[in-house]
PDB file of N, CA and C in Angstrom:
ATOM      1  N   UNK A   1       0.838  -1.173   0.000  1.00  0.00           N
ATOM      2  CA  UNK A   1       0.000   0.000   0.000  1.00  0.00           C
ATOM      3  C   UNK A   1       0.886   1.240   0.000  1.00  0.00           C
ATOM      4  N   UNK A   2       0.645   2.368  -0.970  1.00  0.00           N
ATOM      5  CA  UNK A   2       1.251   3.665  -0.790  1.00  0.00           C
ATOM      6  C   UNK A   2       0.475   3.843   0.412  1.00  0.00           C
ATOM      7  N   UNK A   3       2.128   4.536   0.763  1.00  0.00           N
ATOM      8  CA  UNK A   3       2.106   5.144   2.253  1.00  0.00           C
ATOM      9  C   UNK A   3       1.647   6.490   2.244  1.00  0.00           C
ATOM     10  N   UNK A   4       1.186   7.231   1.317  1.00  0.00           N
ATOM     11  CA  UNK A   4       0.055   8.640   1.175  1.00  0.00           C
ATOM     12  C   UNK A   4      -0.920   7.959   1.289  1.00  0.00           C
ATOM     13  N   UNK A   5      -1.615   7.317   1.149  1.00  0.00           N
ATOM     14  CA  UNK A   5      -3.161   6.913   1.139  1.00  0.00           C
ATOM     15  C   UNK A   5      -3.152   5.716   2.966  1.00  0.00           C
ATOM     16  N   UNK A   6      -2.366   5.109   3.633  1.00  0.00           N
ATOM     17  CA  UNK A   6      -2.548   4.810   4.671  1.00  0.00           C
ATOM     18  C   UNK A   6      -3.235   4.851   5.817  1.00  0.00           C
ATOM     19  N   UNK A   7      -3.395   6.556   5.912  1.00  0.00           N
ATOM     20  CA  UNK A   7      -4.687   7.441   6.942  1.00  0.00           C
ATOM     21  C   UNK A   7      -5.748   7.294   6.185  1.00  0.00           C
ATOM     22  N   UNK A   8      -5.773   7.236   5.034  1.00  0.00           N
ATOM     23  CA  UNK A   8      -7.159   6.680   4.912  1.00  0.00           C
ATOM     24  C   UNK A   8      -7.570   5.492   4.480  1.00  0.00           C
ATOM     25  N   UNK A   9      -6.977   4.587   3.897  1.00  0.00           N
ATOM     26  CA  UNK A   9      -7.310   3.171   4.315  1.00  0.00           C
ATOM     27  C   UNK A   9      -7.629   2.703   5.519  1.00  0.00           C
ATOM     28  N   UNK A  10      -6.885   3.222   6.662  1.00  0.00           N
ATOM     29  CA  UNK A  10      -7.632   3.375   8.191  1.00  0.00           C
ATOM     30  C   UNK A  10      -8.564   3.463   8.644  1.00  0.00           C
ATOM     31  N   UNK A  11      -8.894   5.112   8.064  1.00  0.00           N
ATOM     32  CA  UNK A  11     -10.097   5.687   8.567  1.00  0.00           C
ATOM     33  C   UNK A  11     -11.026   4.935   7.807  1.00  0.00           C
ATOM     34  N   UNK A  12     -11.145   4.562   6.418  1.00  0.00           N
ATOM     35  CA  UNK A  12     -12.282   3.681   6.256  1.00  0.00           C
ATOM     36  C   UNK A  12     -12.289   2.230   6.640  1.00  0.00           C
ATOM     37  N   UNK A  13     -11.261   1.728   7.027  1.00  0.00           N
ATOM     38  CA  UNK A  13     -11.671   0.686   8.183  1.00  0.00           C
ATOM     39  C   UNK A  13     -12.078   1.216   9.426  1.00  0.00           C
ATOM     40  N   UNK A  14     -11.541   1.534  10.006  1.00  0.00           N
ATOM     41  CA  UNK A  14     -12.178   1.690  11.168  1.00  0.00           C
ATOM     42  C   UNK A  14     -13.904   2.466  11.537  1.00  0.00           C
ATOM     43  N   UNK A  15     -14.418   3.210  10.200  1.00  0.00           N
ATOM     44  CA  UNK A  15     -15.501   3.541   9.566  1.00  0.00           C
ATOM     45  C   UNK A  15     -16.641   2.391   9.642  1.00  0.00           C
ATOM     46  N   UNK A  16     -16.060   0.883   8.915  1.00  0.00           N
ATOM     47  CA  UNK A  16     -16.534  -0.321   8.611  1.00  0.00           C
ATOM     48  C   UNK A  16     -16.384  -1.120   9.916  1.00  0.00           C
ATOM     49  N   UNK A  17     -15.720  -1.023  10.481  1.00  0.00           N
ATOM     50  CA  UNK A  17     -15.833  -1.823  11.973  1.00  0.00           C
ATOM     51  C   UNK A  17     -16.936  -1.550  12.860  1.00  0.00           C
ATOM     52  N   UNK A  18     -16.583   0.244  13.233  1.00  0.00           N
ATOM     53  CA  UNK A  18     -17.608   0.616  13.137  1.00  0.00           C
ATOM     54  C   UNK A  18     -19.252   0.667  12.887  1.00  0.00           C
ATOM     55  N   UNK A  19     -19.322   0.651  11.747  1.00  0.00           N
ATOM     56  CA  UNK A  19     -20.766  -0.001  11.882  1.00  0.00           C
ATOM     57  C   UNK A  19     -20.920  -1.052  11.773  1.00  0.00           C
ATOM     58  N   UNK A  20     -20.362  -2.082  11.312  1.00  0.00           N
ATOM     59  CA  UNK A  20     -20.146  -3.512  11.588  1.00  0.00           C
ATOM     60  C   UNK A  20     -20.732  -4.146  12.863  1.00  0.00           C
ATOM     61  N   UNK A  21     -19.937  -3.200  13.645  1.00  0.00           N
ATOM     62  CA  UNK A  21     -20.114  -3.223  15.161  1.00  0.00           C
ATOM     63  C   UNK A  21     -21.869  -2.811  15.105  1.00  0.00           C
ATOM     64  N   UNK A  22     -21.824  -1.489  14.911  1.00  0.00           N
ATOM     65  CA  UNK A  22     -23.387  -1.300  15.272  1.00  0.00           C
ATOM     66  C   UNK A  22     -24.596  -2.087  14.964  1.00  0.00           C
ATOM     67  N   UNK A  23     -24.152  -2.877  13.675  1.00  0.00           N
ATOM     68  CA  UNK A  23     -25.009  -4.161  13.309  1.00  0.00           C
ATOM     69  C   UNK A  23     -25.067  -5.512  13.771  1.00  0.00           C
ATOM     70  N   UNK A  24     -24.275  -5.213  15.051  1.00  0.00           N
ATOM     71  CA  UNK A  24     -23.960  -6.743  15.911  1.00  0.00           C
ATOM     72  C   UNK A  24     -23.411  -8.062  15.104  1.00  0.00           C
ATOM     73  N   UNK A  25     -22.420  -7.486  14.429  1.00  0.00           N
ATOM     74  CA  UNK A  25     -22.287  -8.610  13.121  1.00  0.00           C
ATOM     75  C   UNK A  25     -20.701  -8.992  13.799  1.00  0.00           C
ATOM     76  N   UNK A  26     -20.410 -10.647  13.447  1.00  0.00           N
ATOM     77  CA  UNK A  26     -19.020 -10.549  13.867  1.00  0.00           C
ATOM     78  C   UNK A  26     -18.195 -10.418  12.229  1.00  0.00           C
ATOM     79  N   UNK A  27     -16.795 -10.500  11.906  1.00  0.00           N
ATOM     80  CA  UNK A  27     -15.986 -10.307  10.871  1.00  0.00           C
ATOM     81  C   UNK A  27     -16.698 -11.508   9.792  1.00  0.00           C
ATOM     82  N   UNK A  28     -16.453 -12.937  10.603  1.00  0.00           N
ATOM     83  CA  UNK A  28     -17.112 -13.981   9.750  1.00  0.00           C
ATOM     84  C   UNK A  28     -18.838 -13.637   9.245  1.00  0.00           C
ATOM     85  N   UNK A  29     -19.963 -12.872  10.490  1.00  0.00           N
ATOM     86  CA  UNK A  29     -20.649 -12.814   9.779  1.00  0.00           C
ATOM     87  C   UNK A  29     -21.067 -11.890   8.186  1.00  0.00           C
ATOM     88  N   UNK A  30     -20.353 -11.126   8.724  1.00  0.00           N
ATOM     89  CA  UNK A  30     -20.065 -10.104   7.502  1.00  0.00           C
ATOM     90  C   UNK A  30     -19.824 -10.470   6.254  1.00  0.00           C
ATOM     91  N   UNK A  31     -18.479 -11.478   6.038  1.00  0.00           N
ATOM     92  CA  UNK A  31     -17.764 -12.079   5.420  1.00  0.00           C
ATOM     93  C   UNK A  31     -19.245 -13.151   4.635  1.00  0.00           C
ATOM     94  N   UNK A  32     -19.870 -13.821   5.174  1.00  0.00           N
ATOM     95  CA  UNK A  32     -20.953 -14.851   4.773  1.00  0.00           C
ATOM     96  C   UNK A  32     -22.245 -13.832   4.063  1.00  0.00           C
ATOM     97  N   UNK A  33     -22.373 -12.790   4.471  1.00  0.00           N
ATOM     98  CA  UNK A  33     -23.988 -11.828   3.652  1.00  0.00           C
ATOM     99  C   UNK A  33     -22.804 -11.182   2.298  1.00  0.00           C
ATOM    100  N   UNK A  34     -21.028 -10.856   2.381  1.00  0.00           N
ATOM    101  CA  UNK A  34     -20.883 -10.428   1.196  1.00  0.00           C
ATOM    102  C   UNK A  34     -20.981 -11.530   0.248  1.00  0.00           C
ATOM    103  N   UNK A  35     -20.237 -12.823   0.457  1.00  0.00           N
ATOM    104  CA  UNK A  35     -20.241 -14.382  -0.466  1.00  0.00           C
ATOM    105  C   UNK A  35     -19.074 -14.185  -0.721  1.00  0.00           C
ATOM    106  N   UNK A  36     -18.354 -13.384  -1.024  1.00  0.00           N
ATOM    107  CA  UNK A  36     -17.171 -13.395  -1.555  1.00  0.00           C
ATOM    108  C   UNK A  36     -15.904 -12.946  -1.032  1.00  0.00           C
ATOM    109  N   UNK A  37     -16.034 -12.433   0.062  1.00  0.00           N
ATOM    110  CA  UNK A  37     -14.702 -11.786   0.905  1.00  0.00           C
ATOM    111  C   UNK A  37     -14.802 -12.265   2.135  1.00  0.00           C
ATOM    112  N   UNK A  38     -13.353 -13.045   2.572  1.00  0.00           N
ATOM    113  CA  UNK A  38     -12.847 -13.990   3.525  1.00  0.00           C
ATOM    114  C   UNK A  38     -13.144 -13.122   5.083  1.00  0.00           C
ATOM    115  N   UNK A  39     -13.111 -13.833   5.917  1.00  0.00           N
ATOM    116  CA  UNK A  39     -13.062 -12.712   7.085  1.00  0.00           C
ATOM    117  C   UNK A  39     -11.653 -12.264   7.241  1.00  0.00           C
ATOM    118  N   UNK A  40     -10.659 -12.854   7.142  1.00  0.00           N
ATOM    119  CA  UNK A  40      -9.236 -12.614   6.783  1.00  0.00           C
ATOM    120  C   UNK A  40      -8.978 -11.056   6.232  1.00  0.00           C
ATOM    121  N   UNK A  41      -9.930 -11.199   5.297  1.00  0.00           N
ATOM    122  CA  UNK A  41      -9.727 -10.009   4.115  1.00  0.00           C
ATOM    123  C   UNK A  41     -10.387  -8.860   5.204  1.00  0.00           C
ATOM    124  N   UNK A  42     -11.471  -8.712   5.549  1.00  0.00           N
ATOM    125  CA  UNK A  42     -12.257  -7.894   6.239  1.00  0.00           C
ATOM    126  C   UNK A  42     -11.486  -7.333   7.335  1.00  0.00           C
ATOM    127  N   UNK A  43     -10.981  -8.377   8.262  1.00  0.00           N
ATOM    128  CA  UNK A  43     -10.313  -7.562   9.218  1.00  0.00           C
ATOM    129  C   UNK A  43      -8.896  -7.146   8.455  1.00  0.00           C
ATOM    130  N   UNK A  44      -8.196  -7.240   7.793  1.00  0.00           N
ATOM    131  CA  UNK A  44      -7.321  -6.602   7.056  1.00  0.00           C
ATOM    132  C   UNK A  44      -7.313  -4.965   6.968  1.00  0.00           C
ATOM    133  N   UNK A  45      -9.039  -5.389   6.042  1.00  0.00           N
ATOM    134  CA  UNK A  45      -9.455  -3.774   5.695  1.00  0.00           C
ATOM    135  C   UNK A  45      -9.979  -2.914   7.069  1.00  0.00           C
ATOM    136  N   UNK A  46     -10.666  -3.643   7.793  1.00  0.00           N
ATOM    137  CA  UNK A  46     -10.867  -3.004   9.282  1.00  0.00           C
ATOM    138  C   UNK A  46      -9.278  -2.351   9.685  1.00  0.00           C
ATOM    139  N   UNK A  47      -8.292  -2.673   9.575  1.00  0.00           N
ATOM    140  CA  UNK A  47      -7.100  -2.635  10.229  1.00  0.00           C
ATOM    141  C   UNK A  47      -6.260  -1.671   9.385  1.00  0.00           C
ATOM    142  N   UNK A  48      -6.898  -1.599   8.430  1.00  0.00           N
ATOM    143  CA  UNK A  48      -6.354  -0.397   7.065  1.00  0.00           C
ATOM    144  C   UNK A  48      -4.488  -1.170   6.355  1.00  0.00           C
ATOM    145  N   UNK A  49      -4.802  -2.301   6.510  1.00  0.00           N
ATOM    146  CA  UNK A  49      -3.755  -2.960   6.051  1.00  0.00           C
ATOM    147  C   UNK A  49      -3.774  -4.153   4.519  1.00  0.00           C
ATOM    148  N   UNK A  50      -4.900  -3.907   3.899  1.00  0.00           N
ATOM    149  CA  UNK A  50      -5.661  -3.966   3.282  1.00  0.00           C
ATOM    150  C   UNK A  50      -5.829  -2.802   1.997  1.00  0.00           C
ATOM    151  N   UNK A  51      -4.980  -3.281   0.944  1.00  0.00           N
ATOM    152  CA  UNK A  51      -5.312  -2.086  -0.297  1.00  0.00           C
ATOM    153  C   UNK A  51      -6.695  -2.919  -1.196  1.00  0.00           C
ATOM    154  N   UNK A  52      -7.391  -2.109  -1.359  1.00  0.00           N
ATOM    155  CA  UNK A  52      -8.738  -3.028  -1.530  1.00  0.00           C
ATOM    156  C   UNK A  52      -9.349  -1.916  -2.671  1.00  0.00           C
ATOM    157  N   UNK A  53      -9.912  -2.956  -3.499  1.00  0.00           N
ATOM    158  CA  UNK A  53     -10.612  -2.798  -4.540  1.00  0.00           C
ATOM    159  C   UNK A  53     -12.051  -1.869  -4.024  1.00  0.00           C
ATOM    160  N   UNK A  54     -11.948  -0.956  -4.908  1.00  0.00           N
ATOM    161  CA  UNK A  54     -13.465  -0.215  -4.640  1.00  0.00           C
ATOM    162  C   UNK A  54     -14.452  -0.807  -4.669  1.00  0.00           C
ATOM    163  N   UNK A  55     -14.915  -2.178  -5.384  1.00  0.00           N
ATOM    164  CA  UNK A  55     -15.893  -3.316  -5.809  1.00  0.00           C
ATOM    165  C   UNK A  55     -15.782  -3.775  -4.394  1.00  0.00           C
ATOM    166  N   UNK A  56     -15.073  -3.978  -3.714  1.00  0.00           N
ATOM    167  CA  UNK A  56     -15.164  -4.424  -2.667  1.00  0.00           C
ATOM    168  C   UNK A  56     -15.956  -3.426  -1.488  1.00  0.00           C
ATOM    169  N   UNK A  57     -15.364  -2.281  -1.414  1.00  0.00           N
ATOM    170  CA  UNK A  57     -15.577  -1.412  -0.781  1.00  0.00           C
ATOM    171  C   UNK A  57     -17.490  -1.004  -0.447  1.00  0.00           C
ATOM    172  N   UNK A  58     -17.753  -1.752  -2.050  1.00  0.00           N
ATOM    173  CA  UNK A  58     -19.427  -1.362  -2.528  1.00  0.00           C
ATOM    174  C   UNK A  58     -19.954  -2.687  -1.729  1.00  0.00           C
ATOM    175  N   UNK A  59     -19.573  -3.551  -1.637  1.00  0.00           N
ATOM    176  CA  UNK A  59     -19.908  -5.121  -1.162  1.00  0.00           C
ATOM    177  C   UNK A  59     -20.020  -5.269   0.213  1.00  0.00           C
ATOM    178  N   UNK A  60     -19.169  -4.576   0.783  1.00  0.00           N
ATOM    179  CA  UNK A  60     -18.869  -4.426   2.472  1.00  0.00           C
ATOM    180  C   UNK A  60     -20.815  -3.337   2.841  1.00  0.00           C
ATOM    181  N   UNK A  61     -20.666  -2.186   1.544  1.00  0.00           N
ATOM    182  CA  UNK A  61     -21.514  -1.422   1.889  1.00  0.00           C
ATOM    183  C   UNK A  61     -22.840  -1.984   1.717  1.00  0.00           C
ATOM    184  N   UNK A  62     -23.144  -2.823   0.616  1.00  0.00           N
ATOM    185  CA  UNK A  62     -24.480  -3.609   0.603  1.00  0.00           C
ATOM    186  C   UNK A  62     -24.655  -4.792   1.869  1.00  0.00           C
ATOM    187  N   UNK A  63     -23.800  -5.255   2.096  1.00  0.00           N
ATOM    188  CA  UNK A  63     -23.936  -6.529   3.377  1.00  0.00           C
ATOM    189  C   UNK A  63     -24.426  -5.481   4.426  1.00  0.00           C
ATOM    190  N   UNK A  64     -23.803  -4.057   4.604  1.00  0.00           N
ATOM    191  CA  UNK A  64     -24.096  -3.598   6.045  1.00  0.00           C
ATOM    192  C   UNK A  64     -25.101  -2.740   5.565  1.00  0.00           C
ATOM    193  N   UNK A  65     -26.025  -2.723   4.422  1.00  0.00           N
ATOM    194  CA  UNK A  65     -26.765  -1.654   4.372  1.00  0.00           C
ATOM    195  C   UNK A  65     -26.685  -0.375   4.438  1.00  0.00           C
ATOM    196  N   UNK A  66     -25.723   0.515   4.008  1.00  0.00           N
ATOM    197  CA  UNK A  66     -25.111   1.350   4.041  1.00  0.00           C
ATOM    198  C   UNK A  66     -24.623   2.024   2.732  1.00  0.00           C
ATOM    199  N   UNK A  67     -24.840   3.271   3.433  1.00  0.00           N
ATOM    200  CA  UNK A  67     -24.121   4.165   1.939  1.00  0.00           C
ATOM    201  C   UNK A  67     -22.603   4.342   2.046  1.00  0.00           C
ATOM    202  N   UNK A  68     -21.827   4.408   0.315  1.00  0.00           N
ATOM    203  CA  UNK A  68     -20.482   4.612   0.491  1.00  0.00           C
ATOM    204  C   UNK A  68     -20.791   5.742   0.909  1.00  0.00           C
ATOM    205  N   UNK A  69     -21.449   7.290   0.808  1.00  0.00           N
ATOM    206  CA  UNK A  69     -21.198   8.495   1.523  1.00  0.00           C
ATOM    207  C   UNK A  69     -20.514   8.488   3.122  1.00  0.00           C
ATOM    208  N   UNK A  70     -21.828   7.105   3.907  1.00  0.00           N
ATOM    209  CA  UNK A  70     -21.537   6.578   5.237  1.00  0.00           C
ATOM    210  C   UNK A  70     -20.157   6.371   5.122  1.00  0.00           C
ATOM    211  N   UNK A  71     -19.677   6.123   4.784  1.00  0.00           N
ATOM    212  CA  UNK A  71     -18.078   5.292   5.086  1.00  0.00           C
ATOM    213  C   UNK A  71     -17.258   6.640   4.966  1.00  0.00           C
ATOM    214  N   UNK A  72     -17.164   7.100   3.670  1.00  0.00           N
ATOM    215  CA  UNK A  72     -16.576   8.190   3.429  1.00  0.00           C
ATOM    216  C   UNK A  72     -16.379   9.644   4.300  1.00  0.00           C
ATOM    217  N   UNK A  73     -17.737   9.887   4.502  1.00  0.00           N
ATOM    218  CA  UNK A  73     -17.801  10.546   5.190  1.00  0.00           C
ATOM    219  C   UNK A  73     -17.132  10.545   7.169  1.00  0.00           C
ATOM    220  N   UNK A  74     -16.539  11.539   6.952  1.00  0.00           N
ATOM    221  CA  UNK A  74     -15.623  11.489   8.570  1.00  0.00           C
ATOM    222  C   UNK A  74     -17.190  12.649   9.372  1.00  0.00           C
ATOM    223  N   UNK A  75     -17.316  12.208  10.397  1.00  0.00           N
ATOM    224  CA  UNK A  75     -18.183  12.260  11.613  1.00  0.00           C
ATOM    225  C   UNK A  75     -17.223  12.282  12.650  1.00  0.00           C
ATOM    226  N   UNK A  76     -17.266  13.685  13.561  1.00  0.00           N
ATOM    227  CA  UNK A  76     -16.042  13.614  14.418  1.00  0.00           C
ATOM    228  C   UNK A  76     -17.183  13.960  15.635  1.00  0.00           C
TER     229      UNK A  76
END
């Protein structure tokens, strides 16, 4: 991963944990409503260690019901 984009590979994990969390979901359940991304992969991207496909990014957002704005958007 370029190390300019790092703070925010972060912040949108920790964005996705985040509500993850608020949906009482664990990594594996998450991982089982996308079909296609490991829980491996998920906490990766939770952890911002994880350079991840925007297709993905949309997949995380349909399993949790959620808009990419939601993610994107910083709420302080």
């Amino acid at each position: 991963m370029i190390n300019n984009f790092a703070k925010t590979y972060k912040e949108i994990g920790n964005s996705l944990k985040k509500k993850r969390k608020e949906k009482n979901l664990t990594q594996q359940q998450l991982a089982e409503l996308t079909g296609k991304i490991d829980r491996s992969k998920i906490s990766d991207i939770e952890n911002g260690k994880e350079d991840f496909l925007f297709s993905t990014l949309l997949k995380l957002c349909v399993a949790l019901d959620i808009s990419i704005a939601d993610i994107l958007t910083k709420k302080d």
